[in-house]
Protein backbone atom coordinates (compact mmCIF):
# COMPACT_ATOMS: atom_id res chain seq x y z
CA UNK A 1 17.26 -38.86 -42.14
CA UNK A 2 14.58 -41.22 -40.64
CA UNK A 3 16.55 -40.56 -36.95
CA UNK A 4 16.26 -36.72 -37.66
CA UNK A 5 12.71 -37.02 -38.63
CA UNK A 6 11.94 -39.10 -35.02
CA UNK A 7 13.76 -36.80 -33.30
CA UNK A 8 12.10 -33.93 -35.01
CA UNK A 9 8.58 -35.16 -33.87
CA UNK A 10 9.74 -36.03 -30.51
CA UNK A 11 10.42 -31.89 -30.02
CA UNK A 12 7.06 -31.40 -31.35
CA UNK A 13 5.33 -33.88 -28.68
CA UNK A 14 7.73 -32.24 -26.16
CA UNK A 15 6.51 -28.60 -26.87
CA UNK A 16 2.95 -29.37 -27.20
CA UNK A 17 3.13 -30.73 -24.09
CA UNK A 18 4.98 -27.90 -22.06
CA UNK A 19 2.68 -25.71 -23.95
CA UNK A 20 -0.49 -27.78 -21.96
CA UNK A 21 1.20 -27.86 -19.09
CA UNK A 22 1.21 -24.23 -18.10
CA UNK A 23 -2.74 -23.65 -18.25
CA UNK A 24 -2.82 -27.50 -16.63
CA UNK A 25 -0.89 -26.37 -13.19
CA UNK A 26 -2.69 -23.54 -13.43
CA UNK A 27 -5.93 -24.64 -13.47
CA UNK A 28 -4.81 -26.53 -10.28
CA UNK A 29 -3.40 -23.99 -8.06
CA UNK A 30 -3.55 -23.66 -5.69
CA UNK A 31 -2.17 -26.88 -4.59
CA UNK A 32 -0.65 -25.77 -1.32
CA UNK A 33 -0.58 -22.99 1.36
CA UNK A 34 0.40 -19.24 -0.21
CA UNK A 35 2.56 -17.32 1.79
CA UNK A 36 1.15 -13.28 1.58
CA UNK A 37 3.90 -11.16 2.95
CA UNK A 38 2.91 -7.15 4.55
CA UNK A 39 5.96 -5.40 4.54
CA UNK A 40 5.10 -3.90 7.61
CA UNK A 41 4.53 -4.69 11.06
CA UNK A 42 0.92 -5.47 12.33
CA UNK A 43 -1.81 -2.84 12.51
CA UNK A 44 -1.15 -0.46 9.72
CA UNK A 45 -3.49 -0.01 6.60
CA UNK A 46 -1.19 -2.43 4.89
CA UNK A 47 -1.73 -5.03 7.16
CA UNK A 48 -5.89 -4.48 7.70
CA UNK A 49 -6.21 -4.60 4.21
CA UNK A 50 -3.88 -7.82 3.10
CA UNK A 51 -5.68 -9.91 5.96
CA UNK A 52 -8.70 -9.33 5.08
CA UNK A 53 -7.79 -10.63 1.34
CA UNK A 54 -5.88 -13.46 2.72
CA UNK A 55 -8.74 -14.26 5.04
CA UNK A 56 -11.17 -14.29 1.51
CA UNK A 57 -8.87 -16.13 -0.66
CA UNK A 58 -8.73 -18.88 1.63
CA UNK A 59 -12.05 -19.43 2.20
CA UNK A 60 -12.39 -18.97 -1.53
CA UNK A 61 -10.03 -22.06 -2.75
CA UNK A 62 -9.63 -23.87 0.51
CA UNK A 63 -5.91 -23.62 0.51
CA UNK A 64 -4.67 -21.66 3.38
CA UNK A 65 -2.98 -17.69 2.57
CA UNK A 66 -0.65 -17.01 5.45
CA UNK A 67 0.09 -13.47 6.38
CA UNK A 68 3.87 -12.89 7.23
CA UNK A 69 4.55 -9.51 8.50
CA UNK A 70 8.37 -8.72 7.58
CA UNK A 71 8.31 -4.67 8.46
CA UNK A 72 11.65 -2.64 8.79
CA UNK A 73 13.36 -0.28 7.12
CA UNK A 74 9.82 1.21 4.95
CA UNK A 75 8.84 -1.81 3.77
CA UNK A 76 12.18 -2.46 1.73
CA UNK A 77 12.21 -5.52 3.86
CA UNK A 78 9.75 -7.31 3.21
CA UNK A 79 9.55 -5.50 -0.49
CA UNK A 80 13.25 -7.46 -0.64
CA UNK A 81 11.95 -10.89 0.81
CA UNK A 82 9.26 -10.52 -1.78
CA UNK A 83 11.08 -9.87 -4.46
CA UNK A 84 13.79 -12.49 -4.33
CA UNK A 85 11.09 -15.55 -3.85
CA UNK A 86 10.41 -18.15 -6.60
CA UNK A 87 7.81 -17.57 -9.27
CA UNK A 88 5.47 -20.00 -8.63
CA UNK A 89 2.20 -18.12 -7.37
CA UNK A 90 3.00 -18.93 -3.57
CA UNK A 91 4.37 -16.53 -2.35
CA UNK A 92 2.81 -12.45 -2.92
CA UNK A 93 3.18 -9.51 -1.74
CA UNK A 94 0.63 -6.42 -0.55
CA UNK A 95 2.14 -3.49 -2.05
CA UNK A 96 1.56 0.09 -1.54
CA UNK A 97 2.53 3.63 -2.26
CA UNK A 98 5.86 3.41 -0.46
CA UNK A 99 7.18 0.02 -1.12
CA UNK A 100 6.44 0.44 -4.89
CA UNK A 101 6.67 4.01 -5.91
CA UNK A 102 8.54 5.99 -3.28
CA UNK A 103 11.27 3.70 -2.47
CA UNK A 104 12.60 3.93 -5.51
CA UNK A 105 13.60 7.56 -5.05
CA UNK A 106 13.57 7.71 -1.51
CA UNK A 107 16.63 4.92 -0.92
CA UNK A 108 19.82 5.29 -3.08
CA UNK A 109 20.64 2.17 -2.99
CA UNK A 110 17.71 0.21 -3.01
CA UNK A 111 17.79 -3.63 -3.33
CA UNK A 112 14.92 -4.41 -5.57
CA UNK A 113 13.30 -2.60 -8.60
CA UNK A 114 9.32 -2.24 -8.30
CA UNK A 115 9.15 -2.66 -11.94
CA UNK A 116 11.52 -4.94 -12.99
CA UNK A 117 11.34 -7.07 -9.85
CA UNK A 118 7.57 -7.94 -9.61
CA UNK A 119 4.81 -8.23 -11.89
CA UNK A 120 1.39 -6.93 -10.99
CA UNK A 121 -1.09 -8.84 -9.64
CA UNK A 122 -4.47 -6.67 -8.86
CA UNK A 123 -4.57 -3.41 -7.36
CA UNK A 124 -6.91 -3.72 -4.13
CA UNK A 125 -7.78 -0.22 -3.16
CA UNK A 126 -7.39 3.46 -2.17
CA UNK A 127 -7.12 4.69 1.26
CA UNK A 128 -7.25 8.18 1.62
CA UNK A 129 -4.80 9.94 4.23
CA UNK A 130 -6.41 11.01 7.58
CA UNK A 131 -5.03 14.20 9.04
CA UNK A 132 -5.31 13.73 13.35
CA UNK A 133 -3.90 15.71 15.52
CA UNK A 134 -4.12 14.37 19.63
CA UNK A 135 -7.45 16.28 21.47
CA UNK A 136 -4.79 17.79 23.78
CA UNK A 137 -3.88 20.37 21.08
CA UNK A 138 -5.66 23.72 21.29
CA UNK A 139 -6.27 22.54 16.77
CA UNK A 140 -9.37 21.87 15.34
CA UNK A 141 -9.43 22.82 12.01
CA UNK A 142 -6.30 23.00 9.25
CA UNK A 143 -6.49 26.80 9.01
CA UNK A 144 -5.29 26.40 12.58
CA UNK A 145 -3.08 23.95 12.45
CA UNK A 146 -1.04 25.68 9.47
CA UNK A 147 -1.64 29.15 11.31
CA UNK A 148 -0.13 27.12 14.83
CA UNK A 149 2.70 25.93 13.24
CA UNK A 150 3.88 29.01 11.41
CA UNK A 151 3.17 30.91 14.83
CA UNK A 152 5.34 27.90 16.30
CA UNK A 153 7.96 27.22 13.56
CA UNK A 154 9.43 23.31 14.87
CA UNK A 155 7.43 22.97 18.03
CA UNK A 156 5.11 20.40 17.04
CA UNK A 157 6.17 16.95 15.73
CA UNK A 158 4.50 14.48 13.58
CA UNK A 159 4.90 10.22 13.59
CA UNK A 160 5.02 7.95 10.76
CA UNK A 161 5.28 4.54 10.32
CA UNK A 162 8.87 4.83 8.76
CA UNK A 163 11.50 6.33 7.14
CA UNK A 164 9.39 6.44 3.52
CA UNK A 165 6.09 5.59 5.12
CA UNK A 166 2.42 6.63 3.49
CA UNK A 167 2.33 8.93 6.41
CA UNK A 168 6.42 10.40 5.67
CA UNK A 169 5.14 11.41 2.50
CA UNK A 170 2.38 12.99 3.50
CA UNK A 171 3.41 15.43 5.74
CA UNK A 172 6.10 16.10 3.79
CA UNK A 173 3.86 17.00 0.78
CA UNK A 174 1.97 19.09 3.34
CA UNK A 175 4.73 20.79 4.66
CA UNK A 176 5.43 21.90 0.66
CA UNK A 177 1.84 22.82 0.31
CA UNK A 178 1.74 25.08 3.45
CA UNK A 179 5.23 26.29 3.89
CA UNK A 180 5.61 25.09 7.49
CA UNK A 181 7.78 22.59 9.74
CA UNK A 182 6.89 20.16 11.29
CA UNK A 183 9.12 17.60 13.07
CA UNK A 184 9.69 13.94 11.59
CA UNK A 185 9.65 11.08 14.39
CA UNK A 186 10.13 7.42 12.68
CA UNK A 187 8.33 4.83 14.30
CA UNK A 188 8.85 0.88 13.52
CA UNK A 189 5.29 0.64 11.74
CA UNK A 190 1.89 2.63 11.65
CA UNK A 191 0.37 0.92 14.53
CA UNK A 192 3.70 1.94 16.71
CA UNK A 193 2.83 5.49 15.60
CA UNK A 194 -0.79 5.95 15.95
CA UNK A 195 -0.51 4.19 19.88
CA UNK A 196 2.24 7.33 20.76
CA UNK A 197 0.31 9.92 19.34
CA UNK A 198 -2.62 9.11 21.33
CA UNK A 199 -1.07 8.65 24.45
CA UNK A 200 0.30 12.61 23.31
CA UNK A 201 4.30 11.33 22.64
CA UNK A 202 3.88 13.11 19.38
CA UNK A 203 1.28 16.18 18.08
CA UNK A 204 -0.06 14.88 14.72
CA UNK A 205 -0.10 12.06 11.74
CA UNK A 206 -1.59 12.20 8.49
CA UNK A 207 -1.82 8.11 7.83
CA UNK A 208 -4.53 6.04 6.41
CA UNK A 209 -8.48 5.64 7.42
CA UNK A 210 -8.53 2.35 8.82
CA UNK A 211 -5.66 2.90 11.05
CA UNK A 212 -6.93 5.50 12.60
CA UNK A 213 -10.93 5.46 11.96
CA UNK A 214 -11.64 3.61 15.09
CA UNK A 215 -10.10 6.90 17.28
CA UNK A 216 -11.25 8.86 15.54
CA UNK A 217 -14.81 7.42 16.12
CA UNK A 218 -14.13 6.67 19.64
CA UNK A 219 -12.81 10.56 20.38
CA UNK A 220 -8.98 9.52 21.04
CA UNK A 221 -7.94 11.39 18.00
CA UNK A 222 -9.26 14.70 16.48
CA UNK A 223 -8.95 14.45 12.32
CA UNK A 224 -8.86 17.75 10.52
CA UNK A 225 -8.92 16.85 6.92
CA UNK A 226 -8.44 14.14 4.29
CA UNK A 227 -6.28 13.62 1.31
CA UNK A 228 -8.71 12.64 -1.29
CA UNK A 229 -9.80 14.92 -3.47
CA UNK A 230 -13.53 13.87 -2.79
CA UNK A 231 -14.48 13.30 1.37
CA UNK A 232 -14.34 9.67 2.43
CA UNK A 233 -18.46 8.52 3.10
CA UNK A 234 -17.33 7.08 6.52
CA UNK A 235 -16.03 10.18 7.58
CA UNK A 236 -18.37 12.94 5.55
CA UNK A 237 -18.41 15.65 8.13
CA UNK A 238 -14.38 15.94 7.55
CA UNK A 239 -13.32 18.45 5.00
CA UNK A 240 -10.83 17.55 2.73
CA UNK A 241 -7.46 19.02 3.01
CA UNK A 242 -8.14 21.42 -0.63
CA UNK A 243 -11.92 21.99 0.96
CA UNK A 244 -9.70 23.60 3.98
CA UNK A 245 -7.42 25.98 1.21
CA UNK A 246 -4.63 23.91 0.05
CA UNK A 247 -5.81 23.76 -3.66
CA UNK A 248 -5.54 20.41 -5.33
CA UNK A 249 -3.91 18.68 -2.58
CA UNK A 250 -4.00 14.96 -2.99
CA UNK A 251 -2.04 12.61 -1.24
CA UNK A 252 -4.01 9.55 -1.00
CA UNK A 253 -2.47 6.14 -0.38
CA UNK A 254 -3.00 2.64 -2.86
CA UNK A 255 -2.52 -1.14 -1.93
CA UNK A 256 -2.00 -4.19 -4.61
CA UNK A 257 -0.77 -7.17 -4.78
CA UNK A 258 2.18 -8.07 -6.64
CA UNK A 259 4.37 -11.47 -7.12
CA UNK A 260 7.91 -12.08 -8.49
CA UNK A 261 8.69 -11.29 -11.91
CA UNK A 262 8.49 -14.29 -13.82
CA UNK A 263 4.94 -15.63 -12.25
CA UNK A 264 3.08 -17.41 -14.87
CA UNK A 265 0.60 -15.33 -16.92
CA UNK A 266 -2.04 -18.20 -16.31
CA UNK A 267 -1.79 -18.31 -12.28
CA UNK A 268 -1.21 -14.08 -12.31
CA UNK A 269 -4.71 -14.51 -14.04
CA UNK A 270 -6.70 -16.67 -11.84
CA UNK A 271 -5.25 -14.62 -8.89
CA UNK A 272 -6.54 -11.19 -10.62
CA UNK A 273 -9.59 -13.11 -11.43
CA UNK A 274 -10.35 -14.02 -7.64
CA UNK A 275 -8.86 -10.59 -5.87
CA UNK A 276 -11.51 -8.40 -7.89
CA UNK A 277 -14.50 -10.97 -7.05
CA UNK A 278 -13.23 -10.51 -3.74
CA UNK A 279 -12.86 -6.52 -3.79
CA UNK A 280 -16.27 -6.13 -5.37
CA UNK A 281 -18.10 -8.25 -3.15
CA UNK A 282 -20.72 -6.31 -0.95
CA UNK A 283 -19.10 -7.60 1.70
CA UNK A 284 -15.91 -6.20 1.18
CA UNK A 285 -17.19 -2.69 -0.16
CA UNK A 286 -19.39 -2.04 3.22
CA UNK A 287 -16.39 -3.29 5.12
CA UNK A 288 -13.99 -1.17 2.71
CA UNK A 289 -16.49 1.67 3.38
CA UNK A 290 -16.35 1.57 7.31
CA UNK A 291 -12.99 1.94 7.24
CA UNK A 292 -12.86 4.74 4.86
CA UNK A 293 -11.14 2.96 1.97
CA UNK A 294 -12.51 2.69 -1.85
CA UNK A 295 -12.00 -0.60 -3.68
CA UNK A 296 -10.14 0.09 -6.86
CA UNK A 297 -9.84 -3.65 -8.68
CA UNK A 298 -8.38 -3.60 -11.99
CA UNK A 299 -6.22 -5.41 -14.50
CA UNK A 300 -2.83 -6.37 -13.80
CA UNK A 301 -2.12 -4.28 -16.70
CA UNK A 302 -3.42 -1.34 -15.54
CA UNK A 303 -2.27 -1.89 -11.92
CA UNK A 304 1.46 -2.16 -13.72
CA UNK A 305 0.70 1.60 -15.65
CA UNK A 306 -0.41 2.72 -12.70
CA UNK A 307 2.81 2.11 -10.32
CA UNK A 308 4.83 3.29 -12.98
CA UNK A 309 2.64 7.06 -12.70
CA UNK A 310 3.01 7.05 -8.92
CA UNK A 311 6.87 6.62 -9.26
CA UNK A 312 7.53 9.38 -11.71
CA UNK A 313 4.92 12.20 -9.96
CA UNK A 314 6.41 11.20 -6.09
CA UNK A 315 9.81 11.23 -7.44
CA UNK A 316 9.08 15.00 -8.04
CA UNK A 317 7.74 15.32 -4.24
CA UNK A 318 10.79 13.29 -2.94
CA UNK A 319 13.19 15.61 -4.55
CA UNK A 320 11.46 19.02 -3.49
CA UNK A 321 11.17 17.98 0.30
CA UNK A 322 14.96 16.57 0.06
CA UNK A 323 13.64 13.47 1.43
CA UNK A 324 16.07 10.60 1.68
CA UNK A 325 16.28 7.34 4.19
CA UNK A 326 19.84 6.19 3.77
């Protein structure tokens, strides 16, 4: 009896002190470099938007965040890579709309869940959709692109960055909206994209503000609309798309950051803690603002809700357009 009893309190020492350990090593991380991985390739909104948190978070604890662009295949990648590192808090992930809502329906066979395969961190922000067109084209509003294009059923053609890319989706939902066709032509990343269409390889995108802002500013691209329901301040003399006729269209683009399922509750925390210090900064916000994005920091809860929303109304979009990238 006496041995029982010993061994009895020895499981009791034993889970009080796994049960301090948890909030201990979390109190202490970061203890070592975290590894932030854009499932894309450099220069997208994806990538402009998960440097500039890495960049913060670093200066924040002093530990260094290193980007790690893994792009390929719409993200599923890196979304893969992501998804299949250890639990620990050091390695993350800047999700978006694609890699953790439209995949899911867009790829048949698709090698990681968004839901069961991460667990939300912090949602960063919303990046409206720019609709540009290259200042070649005889387009300056959407009436005339829509009226051009059903004159010219097929002639013009559209980039993306990706089979399943913000911009994919897009113009696919536009294309619904307006009845018209427009051309797909994949490209290896936004930034891949956006450099054709201004050099006039392709006609049009519809991708997100701050990949595009800075030509649009600088007269290299012409933008027609955005996808928000409400303008974008950085770019207030653009309609949106439903100012322009298409009632109620709203195709704007989101960006979190998610880890592997498993990820302590405790280090999730101090991460979510950190990300919305960092998004609500007045740094970040006139930065944010520039670029025509709108920080959107939340719970991890909430971000989690959220994703699973986006995959159930895109699924619906997805299935109309008869989009599919296998």
């Amino acid at each position: 009896m006496k041995s029982f009893r010993v061994i009895g309190c020895l499981a009791v020492v034993v889970a009080l002190l796994l049960g301090l350990a948890a909030p201990a090593s979390a109190q202490a991380y970061p203890t070592k470099p975290i590894r932030l991985i854009i499932p894309f390739p450099p220069g997208g909104s994806t990538d402009i938007l998960g440097r500039a948190v890495a960049q913060k978070l670093s200066e924040a604890w002093g530990q260094q965040v290193i980007v790690d662009n893994r792009g390929g295949a719409g993200g599923t990648i890196g979304a893969d890579l992501a998804a299949k590192a250890p639990s620990d808090g050091y390695t993350l992930m800047m999700g978006h709309i694609g890699t953790l809502a439209v995949n899911v329906s867009l790829y048949s066979k698709l090698s990681y869940d968004p839901v069961r395969d991460f667990t939300p961190v912090c949602m960063v922000a919303l990046v409206p959709n720019v609709l540009v067109v290259n200042p070649s084209l005889p387009i300056k509003t959407v009436a005339e692109l829509i009226a051009y294009v059903k004159a010219n059923p097929g002639k013009l053609d559209y980039s993306s960055g990706g089979n399943g890319s913000a911009a994919h989706l897009a113009v696919e939902y536009f294309k619904l909206q307006t009845k018209t066709a427009i051309v797909h032509i994949p490209y290896k990343g936004t930034g891949p994209s956006v450099t054709d269409l201004i050099a006039g390889q392709v006609a049009l995108t519809m991708t997100g503000a701050p990949a595009v802002m800075p030509h649009v500013q600088s007269g290299r691209l012409r933008a027609l609309g955005v996808s928000s329901p409400q303008r974008v301040p950085a770019l207030a003399q653009i309609p949106t798309i439903a100012e322009a006729g298409i009632a109620g269209f709203d195709a704007t683009q989101w960006y979190g950051i998610v880890a592997p399922a498993g990820t302590p509750k405790e280090i999730v925390a101090k991460l979510n803690a950190e990300i919305r210090k960092i998004m609500q900064s007045k740094e970040m916000l006139d930065r944010l603002n520039t670029e025509g994005a709108i920080a959107a920091p939340g719970t991890p809860e909430e971000f989690g809700a959220y994703i699973k929303k986006e995959i159930a109304r895109w699924a619906v979009v997805v299935k109309a357009a008869g989009m599919k990238a296998d």
